[in-house]
ModelCIF file with pLDDT and N, C-alpha, C, O atoms, coordinates in Angstrom:
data_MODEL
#
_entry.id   MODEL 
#
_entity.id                         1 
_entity.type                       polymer 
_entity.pdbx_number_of_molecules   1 
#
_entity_poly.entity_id                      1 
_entity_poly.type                           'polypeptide(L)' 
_entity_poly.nstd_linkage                   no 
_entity_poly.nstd_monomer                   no 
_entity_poly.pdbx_seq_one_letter_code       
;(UNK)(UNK)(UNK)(UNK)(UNK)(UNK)(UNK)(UNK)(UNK)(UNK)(UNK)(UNK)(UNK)(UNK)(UNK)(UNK)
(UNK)(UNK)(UNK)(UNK)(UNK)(UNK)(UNK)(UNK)(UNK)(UNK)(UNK)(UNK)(UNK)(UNK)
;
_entity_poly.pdbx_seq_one_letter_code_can   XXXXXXXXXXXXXXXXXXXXXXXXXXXXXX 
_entity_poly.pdbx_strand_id                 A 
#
loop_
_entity_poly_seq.entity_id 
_entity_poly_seq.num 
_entity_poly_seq.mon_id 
_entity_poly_seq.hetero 
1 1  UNK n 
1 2  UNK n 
1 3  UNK n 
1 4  UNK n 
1 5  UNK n 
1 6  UNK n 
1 7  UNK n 
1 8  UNK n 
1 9  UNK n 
1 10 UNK n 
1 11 UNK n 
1 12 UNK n 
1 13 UNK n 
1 14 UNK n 
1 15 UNK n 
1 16 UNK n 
1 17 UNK n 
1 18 UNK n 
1 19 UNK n 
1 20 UNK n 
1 21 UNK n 
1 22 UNK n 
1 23 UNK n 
1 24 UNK n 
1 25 UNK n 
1 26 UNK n 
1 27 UNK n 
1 28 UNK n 
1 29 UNK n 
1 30 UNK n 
#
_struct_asym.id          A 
_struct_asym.entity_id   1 
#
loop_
_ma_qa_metric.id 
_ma_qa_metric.mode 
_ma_qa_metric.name 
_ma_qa_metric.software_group_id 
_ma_qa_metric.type 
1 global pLDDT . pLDDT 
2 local  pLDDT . pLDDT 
#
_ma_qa_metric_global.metric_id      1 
_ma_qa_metric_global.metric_value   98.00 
_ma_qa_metric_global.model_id       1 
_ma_qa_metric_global.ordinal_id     1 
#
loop_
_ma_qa_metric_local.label_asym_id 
_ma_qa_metric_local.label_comp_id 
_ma_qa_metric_local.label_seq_id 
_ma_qa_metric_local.metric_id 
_ma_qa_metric_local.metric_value 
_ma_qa_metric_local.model_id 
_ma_qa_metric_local.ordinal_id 
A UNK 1  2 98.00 1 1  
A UNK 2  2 98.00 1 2  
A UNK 3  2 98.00 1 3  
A UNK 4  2 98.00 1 4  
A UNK 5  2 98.00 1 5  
A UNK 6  2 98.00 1 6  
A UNK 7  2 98.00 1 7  
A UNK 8  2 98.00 1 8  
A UNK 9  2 98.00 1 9  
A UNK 10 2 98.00 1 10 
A UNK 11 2 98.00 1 11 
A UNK 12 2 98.00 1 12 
A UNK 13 2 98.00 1 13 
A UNK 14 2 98.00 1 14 
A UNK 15 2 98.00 1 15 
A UNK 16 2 98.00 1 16 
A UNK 17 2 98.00 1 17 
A UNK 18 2 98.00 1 18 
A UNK 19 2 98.00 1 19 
A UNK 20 2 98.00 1 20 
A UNK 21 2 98.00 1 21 
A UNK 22 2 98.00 1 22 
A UNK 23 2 98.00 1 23 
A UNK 24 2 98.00 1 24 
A UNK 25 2 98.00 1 25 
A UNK 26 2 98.00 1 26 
A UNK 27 2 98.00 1 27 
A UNK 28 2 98.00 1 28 
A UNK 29 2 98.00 1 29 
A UNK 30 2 98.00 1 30 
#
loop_
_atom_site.group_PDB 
_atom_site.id 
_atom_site.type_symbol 
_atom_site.label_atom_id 
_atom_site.label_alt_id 
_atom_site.label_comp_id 
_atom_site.label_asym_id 
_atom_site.label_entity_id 
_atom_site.label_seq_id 
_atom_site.pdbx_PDB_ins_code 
_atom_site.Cartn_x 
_atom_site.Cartn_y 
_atom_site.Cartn_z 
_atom_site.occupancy 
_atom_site.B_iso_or_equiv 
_atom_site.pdbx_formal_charge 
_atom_site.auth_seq_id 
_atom_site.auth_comp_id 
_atom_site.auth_asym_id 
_atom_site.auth_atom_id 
_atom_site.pdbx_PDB_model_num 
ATOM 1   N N  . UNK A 1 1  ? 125.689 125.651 123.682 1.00 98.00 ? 1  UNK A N  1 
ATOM 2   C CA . UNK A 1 1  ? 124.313 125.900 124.111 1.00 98.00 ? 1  UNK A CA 1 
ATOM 3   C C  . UNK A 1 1  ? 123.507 126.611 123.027 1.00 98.00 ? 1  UNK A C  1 
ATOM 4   O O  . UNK A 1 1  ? 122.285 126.472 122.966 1.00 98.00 ? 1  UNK A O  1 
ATOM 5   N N  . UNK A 1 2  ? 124.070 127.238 122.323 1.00 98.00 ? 2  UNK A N  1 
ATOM 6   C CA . UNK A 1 2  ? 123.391 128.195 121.164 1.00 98.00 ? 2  UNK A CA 1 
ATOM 7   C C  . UNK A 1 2  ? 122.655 126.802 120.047 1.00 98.00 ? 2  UNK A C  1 
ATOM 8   O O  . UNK A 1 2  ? 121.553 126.729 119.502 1.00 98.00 ? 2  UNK A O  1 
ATOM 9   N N  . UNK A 1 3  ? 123.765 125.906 120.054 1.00 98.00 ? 3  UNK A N  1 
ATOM 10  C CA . UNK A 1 3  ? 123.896 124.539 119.133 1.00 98.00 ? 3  UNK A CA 1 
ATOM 11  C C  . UNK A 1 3  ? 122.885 123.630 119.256 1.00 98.00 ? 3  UNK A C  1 
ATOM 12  O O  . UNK A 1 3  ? 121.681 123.595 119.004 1.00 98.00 ? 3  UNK A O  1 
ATOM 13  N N  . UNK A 1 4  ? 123.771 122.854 119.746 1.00 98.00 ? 4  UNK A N  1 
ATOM 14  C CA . UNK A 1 4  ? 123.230 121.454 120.244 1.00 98.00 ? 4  UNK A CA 1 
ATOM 15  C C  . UNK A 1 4  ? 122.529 121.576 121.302 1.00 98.00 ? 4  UNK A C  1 
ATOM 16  O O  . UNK A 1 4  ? 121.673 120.710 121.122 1.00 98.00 ? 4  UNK A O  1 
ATOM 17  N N  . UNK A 1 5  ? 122.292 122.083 122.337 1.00 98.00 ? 5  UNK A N  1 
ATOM 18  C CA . UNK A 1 5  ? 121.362 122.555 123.549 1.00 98.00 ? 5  UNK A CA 1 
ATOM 19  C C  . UNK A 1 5  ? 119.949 123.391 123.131 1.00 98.00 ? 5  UNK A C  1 
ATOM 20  O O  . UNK A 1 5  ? 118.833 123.429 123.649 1.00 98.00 ? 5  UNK A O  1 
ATOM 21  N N  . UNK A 1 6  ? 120.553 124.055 121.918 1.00 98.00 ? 6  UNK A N  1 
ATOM 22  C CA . UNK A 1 6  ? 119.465 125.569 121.575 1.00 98.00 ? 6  UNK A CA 1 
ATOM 23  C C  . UNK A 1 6  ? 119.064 125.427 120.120 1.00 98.00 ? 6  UNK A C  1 
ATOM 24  O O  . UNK A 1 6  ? 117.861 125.260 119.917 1.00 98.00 ? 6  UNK A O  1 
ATOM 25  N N  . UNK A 1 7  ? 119.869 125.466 119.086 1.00 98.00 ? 7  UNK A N  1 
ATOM 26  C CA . UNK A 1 7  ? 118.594 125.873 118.200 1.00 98.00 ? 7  UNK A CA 1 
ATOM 27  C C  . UNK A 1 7  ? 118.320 124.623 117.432 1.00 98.00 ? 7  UNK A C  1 
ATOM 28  O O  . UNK A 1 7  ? 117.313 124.557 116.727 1.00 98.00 ? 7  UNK A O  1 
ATOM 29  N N  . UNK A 1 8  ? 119.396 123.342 117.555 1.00 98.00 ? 8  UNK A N  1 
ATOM 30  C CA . UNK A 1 8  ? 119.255 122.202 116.878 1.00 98.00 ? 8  UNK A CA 1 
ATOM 31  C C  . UNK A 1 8  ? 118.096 121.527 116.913 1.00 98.00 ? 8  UNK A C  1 
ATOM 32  O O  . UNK A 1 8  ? 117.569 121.003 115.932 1.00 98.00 ? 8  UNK A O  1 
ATOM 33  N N  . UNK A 1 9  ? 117.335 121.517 118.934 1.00 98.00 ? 9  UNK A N  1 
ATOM 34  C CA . UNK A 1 9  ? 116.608 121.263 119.510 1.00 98.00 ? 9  UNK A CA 1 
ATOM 35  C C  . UNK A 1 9  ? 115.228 121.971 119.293 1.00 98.00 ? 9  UNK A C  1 
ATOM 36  O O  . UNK A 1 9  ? 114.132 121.416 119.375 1.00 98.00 ? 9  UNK A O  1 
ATOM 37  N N  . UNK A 1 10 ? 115.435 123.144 119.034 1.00 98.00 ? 10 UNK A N  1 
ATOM 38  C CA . UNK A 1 10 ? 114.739 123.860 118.388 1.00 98.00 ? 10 UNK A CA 1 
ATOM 39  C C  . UNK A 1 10 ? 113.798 123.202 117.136 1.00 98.00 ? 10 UNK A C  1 
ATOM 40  O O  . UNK A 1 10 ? 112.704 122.638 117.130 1.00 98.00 ? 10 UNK A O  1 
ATOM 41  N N  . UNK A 1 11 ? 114.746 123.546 116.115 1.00 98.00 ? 11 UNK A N  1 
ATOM 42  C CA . UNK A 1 11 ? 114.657 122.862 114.901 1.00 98.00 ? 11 UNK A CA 1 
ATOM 43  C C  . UNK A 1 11 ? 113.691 121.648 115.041 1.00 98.00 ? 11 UNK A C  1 
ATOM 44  O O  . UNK A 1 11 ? 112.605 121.666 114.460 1.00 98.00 ? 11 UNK A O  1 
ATOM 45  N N  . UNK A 1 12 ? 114.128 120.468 115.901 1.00 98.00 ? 12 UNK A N  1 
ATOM 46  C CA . UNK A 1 12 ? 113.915 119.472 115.685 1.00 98.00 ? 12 UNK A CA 1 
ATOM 47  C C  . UNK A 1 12 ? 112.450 119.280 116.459 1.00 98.00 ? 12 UNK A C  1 
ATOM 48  O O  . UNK A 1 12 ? 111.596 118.444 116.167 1.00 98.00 ? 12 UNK A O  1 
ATOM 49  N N  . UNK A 1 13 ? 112.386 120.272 117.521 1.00 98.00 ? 13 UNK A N  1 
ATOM 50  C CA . UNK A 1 13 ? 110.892 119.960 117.927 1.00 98.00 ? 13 UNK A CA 1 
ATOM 51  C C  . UNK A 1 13 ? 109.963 120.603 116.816 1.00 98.00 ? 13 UNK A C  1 
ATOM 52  O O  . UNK A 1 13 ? 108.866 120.141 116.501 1.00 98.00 ? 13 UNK A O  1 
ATOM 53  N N  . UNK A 1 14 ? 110.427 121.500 116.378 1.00 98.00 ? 14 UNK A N  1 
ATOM 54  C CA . UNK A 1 14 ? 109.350 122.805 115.331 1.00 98.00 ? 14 UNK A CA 1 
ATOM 55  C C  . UNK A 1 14 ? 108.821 121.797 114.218 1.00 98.00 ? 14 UNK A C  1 
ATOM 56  O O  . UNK A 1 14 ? 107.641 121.502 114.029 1.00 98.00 ? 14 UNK A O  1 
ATOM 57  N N  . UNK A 1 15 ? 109.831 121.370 113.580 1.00 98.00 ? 15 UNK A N  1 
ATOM 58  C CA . UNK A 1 15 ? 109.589 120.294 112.292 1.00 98.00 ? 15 UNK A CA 1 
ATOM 59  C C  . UNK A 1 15 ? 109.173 118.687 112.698 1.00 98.00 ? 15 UNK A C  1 
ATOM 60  O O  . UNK A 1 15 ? 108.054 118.403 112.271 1.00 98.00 ? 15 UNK A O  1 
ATOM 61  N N  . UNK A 1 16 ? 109.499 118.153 113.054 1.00 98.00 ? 16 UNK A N  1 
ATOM 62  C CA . UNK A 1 16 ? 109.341 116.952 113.796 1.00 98.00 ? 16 UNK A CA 1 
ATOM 63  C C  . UNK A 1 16 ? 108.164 116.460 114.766 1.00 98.00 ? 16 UNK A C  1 
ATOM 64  O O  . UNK A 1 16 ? 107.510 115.420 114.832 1.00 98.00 ? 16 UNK A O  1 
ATOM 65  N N  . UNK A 1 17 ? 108.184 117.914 115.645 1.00 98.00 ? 17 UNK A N  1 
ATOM 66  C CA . UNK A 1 17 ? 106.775 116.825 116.703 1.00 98.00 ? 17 UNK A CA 1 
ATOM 67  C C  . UNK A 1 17 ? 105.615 118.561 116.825 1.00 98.00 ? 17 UNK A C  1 
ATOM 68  O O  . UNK A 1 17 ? 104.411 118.544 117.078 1.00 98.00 ? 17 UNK A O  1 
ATOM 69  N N  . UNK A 1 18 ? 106.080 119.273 116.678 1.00 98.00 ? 18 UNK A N  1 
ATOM 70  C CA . UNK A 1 18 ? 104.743 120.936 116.705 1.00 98.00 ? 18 UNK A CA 1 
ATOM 71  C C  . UNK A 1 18 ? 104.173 120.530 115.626 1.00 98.00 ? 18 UNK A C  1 
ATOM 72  O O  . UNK A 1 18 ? 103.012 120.146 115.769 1.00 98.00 ? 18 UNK A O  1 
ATOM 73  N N  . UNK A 1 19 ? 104.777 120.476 114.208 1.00 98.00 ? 19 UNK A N  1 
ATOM 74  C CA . UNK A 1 19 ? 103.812 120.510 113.031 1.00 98.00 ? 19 UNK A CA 1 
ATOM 75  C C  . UNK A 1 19 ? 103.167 119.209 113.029 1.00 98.00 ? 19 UNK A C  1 
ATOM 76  O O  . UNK A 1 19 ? 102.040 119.005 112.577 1.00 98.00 ? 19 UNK A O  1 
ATOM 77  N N  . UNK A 1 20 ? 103.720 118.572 113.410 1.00 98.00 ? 20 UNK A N  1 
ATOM 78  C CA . UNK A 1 20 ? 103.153 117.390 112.859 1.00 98.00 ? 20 UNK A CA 1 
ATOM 79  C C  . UNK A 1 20 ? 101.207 117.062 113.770 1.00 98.00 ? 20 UNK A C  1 
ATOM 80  O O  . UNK A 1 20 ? 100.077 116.889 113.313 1.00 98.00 ? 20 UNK A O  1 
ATOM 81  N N  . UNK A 1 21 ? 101.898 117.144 115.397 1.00 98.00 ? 21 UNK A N  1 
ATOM 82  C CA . UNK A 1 21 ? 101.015 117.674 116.279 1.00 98.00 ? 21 UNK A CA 1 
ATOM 83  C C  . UNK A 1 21 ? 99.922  118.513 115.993 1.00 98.00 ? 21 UNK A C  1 
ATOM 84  O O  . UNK A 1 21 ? 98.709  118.337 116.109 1.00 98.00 ? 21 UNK A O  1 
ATOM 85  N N  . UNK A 1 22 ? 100.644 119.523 115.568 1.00 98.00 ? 22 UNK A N  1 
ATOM 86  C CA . UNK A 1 22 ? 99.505  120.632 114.998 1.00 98.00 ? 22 UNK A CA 1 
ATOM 87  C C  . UNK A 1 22 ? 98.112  120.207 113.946 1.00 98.00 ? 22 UNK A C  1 
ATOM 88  O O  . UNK A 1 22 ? 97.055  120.836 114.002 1.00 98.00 ? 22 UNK A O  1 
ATOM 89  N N  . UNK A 1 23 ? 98.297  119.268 113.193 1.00 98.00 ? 23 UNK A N  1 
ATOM 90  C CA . UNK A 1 23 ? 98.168  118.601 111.896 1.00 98.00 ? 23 UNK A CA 1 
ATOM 91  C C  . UNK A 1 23 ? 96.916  117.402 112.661 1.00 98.00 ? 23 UNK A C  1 
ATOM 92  O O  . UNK A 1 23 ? 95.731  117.210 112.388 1.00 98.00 ? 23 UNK A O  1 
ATOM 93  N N  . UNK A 1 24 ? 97.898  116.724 113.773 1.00 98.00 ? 24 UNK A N  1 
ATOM 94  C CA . UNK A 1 24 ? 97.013  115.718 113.963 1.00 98.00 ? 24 UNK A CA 1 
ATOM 95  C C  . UNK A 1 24 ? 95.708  116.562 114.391 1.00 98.00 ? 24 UNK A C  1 
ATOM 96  O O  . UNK A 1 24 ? 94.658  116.292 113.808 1.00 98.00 ? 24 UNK A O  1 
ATOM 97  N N  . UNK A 1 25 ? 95.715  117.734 115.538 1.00 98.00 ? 25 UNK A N  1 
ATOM 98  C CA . UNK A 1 25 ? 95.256  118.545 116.301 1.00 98.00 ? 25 UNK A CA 1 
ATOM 99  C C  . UNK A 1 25 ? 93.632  118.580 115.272 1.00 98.00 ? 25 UNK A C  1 
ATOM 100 O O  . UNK A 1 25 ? 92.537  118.084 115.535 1.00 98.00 ? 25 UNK A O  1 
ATOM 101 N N  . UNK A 1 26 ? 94.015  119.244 114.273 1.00 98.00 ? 26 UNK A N  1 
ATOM 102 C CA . UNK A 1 26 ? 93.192  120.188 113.664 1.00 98.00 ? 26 UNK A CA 1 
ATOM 103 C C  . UNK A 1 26 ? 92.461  119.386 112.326 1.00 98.00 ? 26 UNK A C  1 
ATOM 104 O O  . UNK A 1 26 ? 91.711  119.837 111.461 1.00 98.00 ? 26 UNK A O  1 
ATOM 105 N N  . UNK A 1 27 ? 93.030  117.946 112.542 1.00 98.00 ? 27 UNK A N  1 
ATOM 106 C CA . UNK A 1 27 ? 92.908  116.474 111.361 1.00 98.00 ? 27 UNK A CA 1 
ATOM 107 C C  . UNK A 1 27 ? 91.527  115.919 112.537 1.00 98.00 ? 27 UNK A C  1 
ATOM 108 O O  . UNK A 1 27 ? 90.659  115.261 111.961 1.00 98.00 ? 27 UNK A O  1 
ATOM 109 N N  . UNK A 1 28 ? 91.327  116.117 113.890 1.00 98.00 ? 28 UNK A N  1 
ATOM 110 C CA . UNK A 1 28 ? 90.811  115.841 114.886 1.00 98.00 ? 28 UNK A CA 1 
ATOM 111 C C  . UNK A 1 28 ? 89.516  116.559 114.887 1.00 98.00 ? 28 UNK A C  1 
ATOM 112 O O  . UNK A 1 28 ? 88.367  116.120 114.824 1.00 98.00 ? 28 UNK A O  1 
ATOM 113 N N  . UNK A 1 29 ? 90.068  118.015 114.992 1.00 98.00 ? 29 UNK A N  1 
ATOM 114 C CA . UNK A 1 29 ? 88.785  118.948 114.491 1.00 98.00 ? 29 UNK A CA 1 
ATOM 115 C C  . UNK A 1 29 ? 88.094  119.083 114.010 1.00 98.00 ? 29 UNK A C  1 
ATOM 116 O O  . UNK A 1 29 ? 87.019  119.624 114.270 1.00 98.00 ? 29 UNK A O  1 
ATOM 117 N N  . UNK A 1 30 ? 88.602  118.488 112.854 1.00 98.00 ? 30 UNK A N  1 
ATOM 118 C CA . UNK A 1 30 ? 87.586  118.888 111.750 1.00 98.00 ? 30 UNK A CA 1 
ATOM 119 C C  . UNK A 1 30 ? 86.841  117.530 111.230 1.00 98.00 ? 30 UNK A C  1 
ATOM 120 O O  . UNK A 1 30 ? 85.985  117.594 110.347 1.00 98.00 ? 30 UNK A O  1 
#
């Protein structure tokens, strides 16, 4: 759970779909 449940998942939303999101977000904004 620390792993594969917790921080892998982690990882993979932070880099993968927040920043990228974030990016489109503020690519929108402006």
């Amino acid at each position: 759970y620390v792993q594969w449940h917790g921080m892998y998942e982690v990882a993979e939303r932070f880099y993968i779909e927040l920043v990228p999101q974030f990016l489109e977000v503020v690519e929108k904004a402006e």
